[in-house]
N, C-alpha and C. Protein backbone atom coordinates (compact mmCIF):
# COMPACT_ATOMS: atom_id res chain seq x y z
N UNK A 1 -8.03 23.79 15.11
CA UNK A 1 -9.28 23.28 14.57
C UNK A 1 -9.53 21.89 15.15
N UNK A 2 -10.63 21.85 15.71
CA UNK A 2 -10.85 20.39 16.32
C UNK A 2 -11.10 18.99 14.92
N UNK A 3 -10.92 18.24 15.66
CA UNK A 3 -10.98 16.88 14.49
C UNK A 3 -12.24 16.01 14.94
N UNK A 4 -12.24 14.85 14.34
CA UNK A 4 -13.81 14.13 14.25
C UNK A 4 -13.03 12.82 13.55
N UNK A 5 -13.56 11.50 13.84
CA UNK A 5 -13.47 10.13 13.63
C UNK A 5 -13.91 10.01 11.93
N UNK A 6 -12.97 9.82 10.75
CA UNK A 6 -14.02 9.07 9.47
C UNK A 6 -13.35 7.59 9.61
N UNK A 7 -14.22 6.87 9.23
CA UNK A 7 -14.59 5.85 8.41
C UNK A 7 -15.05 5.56 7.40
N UNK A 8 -14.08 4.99 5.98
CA UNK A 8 -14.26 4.81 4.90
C UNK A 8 -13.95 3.49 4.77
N UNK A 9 -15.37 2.67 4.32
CA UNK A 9 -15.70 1.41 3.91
C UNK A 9 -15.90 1.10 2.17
N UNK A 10 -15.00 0.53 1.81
CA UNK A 10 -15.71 0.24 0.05
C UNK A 10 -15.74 -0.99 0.40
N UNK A 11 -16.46 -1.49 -0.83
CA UNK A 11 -16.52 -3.17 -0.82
C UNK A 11 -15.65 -4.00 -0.64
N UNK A 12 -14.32 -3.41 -1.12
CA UNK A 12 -13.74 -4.65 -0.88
C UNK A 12 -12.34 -4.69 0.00
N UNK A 13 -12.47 -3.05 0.86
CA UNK A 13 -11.32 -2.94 2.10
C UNK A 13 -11.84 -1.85 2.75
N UNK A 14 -11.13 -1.68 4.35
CA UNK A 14 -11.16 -0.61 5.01
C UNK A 14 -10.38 0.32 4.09
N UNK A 15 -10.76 1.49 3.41
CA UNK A 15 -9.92 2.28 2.92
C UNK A 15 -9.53 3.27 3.58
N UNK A 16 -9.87 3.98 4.51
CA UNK A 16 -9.21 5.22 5.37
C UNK A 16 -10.38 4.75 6.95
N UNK A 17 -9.12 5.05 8.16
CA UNK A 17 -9.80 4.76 9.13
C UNK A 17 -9.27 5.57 10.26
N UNK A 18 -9.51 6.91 10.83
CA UNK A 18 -8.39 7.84 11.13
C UNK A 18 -9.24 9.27 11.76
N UNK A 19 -8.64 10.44 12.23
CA UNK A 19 -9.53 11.24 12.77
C UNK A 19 -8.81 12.29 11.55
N UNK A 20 -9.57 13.16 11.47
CA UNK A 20 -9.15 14.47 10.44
C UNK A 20 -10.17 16.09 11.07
N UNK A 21 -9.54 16.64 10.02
CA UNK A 21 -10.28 18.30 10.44
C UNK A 21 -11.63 18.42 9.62
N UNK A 22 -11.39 17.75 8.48
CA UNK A 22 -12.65 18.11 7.20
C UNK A 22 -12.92 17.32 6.51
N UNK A 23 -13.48 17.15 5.87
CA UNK A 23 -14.11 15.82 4.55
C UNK A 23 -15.11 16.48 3.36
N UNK A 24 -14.54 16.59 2.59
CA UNK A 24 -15.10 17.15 1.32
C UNK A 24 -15.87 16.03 0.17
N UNK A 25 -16.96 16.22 0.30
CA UNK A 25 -17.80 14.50 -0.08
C UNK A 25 -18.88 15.13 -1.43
N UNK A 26 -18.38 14.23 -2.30
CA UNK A 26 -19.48 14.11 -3.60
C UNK A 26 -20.87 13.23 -3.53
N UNK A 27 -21.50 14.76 -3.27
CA UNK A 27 -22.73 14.41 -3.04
C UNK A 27 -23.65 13.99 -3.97
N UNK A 28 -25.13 13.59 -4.00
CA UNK A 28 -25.91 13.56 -5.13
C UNK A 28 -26.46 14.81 -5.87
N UNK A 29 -26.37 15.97 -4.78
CA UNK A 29 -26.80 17.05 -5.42
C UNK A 29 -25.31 18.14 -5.14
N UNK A 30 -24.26 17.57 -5.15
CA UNK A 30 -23.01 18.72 -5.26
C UNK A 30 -22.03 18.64 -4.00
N UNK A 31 -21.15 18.94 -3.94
CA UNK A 31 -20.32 19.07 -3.08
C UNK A 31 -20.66 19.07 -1.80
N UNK A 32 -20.43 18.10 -0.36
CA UNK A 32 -20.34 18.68 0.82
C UNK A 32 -19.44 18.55 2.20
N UNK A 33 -19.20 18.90 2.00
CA UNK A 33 -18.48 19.82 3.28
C UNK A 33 -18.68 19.68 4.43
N UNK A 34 -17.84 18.60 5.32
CA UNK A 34 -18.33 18.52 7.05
C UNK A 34 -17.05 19.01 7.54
N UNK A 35 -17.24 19.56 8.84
CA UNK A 35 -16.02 19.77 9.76
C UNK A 35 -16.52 19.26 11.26
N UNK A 36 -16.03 19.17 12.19
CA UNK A 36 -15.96 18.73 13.55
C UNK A 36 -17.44 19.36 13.86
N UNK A 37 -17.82 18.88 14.87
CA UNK A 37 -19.38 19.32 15.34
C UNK A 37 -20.26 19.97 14.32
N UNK A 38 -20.57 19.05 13.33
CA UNK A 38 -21.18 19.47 12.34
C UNK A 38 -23.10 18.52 13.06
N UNK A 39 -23.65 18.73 12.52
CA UNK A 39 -24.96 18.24 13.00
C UNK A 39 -25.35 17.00 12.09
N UNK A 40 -25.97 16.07 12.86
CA UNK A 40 -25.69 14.45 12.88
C UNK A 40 -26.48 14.76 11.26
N UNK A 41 -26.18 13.78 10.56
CA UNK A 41 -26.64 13.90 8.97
C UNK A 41 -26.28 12.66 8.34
N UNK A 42 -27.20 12.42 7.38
CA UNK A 42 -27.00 11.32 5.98
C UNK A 42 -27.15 11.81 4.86
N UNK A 43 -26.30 11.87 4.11
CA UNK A 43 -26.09 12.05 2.75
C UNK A 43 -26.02 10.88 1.59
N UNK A 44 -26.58 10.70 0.49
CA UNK A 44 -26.24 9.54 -0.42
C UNK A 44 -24.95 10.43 -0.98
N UNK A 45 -23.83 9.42 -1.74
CA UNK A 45 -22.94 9.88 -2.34
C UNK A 45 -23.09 9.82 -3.64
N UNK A 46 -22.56 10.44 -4.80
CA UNK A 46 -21.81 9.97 -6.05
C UNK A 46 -20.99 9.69 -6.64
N UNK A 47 -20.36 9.41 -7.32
CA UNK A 47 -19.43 8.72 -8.09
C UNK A 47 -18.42 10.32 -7.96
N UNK A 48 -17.22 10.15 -7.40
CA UNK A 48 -16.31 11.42 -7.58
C UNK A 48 -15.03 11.37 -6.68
N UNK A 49 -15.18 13.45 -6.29
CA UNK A 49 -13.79 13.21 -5.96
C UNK A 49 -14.02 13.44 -4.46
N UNK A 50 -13.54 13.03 -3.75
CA UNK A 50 -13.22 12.77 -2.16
C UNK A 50 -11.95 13.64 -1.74
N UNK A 51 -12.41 14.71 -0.59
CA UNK A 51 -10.56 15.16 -0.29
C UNK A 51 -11.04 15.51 1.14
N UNK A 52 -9.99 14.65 1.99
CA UNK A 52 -9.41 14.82 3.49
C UNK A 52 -8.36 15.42 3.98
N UNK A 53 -8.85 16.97 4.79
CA UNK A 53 -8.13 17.65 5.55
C UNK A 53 -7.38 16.83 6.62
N UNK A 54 -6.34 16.29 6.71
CA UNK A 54 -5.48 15.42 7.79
C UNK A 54 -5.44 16.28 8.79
N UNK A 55 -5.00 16.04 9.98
CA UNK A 55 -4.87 16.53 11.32
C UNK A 55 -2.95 17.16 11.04
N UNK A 56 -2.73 16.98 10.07
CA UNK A 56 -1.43 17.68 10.27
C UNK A 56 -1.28 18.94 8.63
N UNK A 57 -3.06 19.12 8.90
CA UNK A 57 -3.21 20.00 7.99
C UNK A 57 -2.81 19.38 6.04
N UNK A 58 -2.43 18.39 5.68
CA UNK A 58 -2.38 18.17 4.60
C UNK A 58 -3.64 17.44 3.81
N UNK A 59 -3.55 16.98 2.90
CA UNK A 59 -4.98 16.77 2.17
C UNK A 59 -4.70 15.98 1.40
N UNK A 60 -5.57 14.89 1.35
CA UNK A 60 -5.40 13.80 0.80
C UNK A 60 -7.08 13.16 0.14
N UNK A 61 -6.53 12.54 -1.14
CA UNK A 61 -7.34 13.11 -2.13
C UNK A 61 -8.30 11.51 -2.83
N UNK A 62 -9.35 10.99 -3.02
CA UNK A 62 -9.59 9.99 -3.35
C UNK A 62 -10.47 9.53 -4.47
N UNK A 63 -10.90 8.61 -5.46
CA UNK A 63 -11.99 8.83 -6.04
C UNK A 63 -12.95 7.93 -5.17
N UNK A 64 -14.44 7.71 -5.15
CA UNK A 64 -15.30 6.84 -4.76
C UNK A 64 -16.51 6.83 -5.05
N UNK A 65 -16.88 5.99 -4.96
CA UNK A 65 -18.09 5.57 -5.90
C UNK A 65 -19.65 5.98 -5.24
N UNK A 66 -20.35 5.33 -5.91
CA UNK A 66 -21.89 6.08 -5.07
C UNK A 66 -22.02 5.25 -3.76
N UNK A 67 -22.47 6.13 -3.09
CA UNK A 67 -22.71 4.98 -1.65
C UNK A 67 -23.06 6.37 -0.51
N UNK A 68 -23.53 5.69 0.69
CA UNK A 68 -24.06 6.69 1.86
C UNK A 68 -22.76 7.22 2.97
N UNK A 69 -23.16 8.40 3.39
CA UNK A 69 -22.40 8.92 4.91
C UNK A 69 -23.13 8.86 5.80
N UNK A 70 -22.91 8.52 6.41
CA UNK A 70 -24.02 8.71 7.82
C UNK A 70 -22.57 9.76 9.10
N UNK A 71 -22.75 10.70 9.70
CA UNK A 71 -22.48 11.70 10.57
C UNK A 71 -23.07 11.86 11.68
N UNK A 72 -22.55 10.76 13.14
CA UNK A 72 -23.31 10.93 13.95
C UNK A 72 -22.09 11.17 15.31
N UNK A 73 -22.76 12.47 16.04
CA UNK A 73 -21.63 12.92 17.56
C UNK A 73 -20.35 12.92 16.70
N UNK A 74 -19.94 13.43 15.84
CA UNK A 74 -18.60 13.61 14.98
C UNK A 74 -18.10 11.93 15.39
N UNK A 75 -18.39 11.10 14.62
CA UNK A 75 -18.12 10.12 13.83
C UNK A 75 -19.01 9.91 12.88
N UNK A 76 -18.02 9.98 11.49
CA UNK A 76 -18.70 9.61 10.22
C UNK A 76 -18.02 8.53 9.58
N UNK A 77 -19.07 7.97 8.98
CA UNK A 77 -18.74 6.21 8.40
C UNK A 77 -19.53 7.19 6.83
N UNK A 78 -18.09 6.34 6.47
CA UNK A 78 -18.94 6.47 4.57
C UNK A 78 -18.68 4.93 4.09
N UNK A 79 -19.60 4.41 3.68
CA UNK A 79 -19.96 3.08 2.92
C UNK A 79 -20.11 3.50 0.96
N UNK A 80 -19.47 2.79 0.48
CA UNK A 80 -19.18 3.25 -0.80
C UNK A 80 -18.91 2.23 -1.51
N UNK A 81 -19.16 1.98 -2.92
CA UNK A 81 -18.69 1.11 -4.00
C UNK A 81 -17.08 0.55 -3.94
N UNK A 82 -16.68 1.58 -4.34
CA UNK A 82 -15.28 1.48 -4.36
C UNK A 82 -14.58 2.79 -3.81
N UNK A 83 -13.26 2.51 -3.53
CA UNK A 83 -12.56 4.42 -2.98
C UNK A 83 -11.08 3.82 -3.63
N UNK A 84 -10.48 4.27 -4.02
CA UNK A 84 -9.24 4.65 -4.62
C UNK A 84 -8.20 5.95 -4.58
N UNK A 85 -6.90 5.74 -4.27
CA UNK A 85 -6.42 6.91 -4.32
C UNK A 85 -5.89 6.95 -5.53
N UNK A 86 -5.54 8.46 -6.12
CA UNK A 86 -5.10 8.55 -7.32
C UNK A 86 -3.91 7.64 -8.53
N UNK A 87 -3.21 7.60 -7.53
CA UNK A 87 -1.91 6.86 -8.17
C UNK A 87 -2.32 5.32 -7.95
N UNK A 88 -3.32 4.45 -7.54
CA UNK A 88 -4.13 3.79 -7.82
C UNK A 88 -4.92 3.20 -9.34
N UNK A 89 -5.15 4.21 -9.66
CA UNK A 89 -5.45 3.87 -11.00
C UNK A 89 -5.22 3.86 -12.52
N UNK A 90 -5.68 2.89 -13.20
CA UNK A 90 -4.71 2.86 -14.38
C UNK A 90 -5.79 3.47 -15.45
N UNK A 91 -5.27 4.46 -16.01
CA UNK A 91 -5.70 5.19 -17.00
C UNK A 91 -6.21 4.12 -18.27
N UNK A 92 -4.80 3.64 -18.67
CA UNK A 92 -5.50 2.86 -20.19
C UNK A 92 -6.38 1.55 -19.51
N UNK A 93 -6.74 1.06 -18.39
CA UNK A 93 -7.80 0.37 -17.83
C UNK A 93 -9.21 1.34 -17.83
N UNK A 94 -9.01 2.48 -17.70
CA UNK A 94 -10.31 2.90 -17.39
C UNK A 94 -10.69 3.56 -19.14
N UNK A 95 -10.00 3.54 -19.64
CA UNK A 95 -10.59 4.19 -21.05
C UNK A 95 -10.86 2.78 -21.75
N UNK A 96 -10.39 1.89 -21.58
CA UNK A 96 -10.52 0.78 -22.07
C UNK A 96 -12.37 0.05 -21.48
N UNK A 97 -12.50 0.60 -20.29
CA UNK A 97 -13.94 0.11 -19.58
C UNK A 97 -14.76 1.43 -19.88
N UNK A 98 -14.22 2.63 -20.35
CA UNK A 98 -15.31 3.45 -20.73
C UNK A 98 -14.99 3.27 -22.34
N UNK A 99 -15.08 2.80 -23.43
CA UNK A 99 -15.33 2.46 -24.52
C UNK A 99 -16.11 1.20 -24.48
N UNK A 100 -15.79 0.08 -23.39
CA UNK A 100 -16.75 -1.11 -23.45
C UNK A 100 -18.64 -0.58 -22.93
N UNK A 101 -18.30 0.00 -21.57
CA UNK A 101 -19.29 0.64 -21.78
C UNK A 101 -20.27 1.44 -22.31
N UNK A 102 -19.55 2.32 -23.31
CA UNK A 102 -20.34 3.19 -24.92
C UNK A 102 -20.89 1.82 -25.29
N UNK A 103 -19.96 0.79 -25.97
CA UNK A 103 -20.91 0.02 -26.79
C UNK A 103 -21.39 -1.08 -26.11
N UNK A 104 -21.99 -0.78 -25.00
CA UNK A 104 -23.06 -1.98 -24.42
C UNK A 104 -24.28 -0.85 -24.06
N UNK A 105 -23.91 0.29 -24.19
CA UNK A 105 -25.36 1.45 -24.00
C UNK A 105 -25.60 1.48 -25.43
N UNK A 106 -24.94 1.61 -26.41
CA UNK A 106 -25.56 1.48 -27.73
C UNK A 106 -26.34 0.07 -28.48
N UNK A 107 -25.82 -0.95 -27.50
CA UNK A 107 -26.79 -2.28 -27.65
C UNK A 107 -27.99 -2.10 -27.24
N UNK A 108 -29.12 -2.74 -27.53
CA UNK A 108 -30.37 -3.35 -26.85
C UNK A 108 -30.19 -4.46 -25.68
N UNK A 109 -30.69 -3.58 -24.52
CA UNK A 109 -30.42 -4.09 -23.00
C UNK A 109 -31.73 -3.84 -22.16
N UNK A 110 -31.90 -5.04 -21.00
CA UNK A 110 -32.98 -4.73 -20.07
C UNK A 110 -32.19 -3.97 -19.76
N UNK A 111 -33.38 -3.37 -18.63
CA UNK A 111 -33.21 -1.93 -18.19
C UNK A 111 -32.16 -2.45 -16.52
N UNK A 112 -31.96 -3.50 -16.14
CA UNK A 112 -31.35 -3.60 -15.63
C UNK A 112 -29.49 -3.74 -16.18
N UNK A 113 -29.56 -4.30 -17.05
CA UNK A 113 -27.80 -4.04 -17.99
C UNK A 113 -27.84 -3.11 -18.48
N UNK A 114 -28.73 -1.98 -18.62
CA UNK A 114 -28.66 -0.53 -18.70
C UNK A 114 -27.93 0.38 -17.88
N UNK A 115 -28.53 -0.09 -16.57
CA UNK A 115 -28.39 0.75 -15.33
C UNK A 115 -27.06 0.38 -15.10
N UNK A 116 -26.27 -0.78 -15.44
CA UNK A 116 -25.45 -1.42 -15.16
C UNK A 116 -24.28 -0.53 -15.61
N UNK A 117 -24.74 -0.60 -17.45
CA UNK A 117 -23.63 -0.04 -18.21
C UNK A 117 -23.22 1.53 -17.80
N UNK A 118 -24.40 1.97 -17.80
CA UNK A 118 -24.73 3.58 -17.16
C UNK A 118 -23.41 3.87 -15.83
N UNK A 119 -23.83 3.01 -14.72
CA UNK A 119 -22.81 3.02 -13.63
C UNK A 119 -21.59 2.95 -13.71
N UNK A 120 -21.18 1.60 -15.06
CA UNK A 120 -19.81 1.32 -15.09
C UNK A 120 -19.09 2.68 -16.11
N UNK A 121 -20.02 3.33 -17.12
CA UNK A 121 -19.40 4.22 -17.77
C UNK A 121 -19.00 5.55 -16.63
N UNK A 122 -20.09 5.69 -15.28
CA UNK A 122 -19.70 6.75 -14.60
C UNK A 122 -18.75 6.96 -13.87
N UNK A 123 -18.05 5.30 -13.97
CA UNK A 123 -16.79 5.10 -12.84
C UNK A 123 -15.69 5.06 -13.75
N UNK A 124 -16.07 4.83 -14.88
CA UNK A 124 -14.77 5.09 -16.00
C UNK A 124 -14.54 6.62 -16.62
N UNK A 125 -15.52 7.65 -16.68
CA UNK A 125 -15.11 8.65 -16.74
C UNK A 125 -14.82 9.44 -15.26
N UNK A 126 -14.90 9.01 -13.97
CA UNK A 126 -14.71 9.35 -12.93
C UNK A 126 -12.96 9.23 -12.67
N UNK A 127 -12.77 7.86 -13.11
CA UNK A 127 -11.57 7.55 -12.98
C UNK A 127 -10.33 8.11 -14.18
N UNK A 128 -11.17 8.22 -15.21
CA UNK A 128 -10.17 9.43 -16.10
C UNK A 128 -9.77 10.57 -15.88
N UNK A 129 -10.91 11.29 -15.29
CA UNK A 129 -10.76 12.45 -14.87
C UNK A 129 -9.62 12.68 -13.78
N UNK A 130 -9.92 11.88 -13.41
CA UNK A 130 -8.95 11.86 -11.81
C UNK A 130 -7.73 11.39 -12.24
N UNK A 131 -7.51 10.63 -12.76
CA UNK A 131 -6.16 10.30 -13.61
C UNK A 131 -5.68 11.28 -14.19
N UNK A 132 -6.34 12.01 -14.38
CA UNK A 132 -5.52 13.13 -15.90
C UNK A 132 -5.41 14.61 -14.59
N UNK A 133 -5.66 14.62 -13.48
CA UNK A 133 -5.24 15.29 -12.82
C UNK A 133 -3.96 15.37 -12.05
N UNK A 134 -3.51 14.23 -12.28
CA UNK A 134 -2.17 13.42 -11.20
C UNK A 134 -1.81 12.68 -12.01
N UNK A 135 -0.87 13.77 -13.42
CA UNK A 135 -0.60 12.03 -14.01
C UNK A 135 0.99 11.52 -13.36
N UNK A 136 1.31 10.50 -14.09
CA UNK A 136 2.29 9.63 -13.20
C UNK A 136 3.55 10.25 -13.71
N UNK A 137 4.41 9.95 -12.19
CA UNK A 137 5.50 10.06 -12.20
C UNK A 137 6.35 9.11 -12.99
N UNK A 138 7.77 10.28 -13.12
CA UNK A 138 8.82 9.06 -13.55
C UNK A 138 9.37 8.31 -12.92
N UNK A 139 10.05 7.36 -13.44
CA UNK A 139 10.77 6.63 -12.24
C UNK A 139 12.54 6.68 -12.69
């Protein structure tokens, strides 16, 4: 199976920078799916789960936030909020920011600390979810 260049940018690091077989991307309207000579494309993202077919066939798995792909001559750059890998994140942090967020949507807010709270609750149940799929090892 031929491979293709990603680039994964979040705000605040290069998070994956590498060639692979596939990229499985949370879209705004559902799941999608690129492989090698796929036809040049932009997609917006959503808040979810991310999984990369490696070139030695294994798969590796991420959460990330809303943000764009752009897919051009098989190199794709994804620009994103944040990207995290699983064992990355801390569960009682994210239930702790999705309860702050319930009660700042149950306050009276412009519609901009709305949109705000809205986002931060979608990255705290994003990040639960994904947590409770991989929970942690012992040591």
């Amino acid at each position: 199976m031929k491979t293709f260049s990603l680039k994964i940018l979040a705000s605040d690091r290069v998070f994956y920078d590498g060639r692979c077989k596939m990229v499985i991307l949370p879209a705004e309207d559902g799941e999608l799916g690129v492989m090698a000579n796929h036809g040049d494309m932009v997609a917006a993202l959503d808040v979810g789960e991310l999984r990369i077919q490696k070139e030695d066939d294994t798969w590796e798995r991420a959460l990330i936030g809303k943000g764009v792909m752009q897919d051009i001559n098989n190199r794709m750059t994804v620009l994103t909020e944040f990207a995290e890998y699983p064992e990355e994140i801390d569960a009682k942090r994210a239930q702790e920011a999705k309860e702050r967020a319930q009660e700042q949507l149950r306050q009276k807010q412009s519609i901009q600390e709305y949109h705000h709270s809205k986002a931060s609750l979608a990255r705290a149940l994003a990040r639960l979810k994904e947590s409770s799929k991989y929970p942690p090892t012992g040591y």
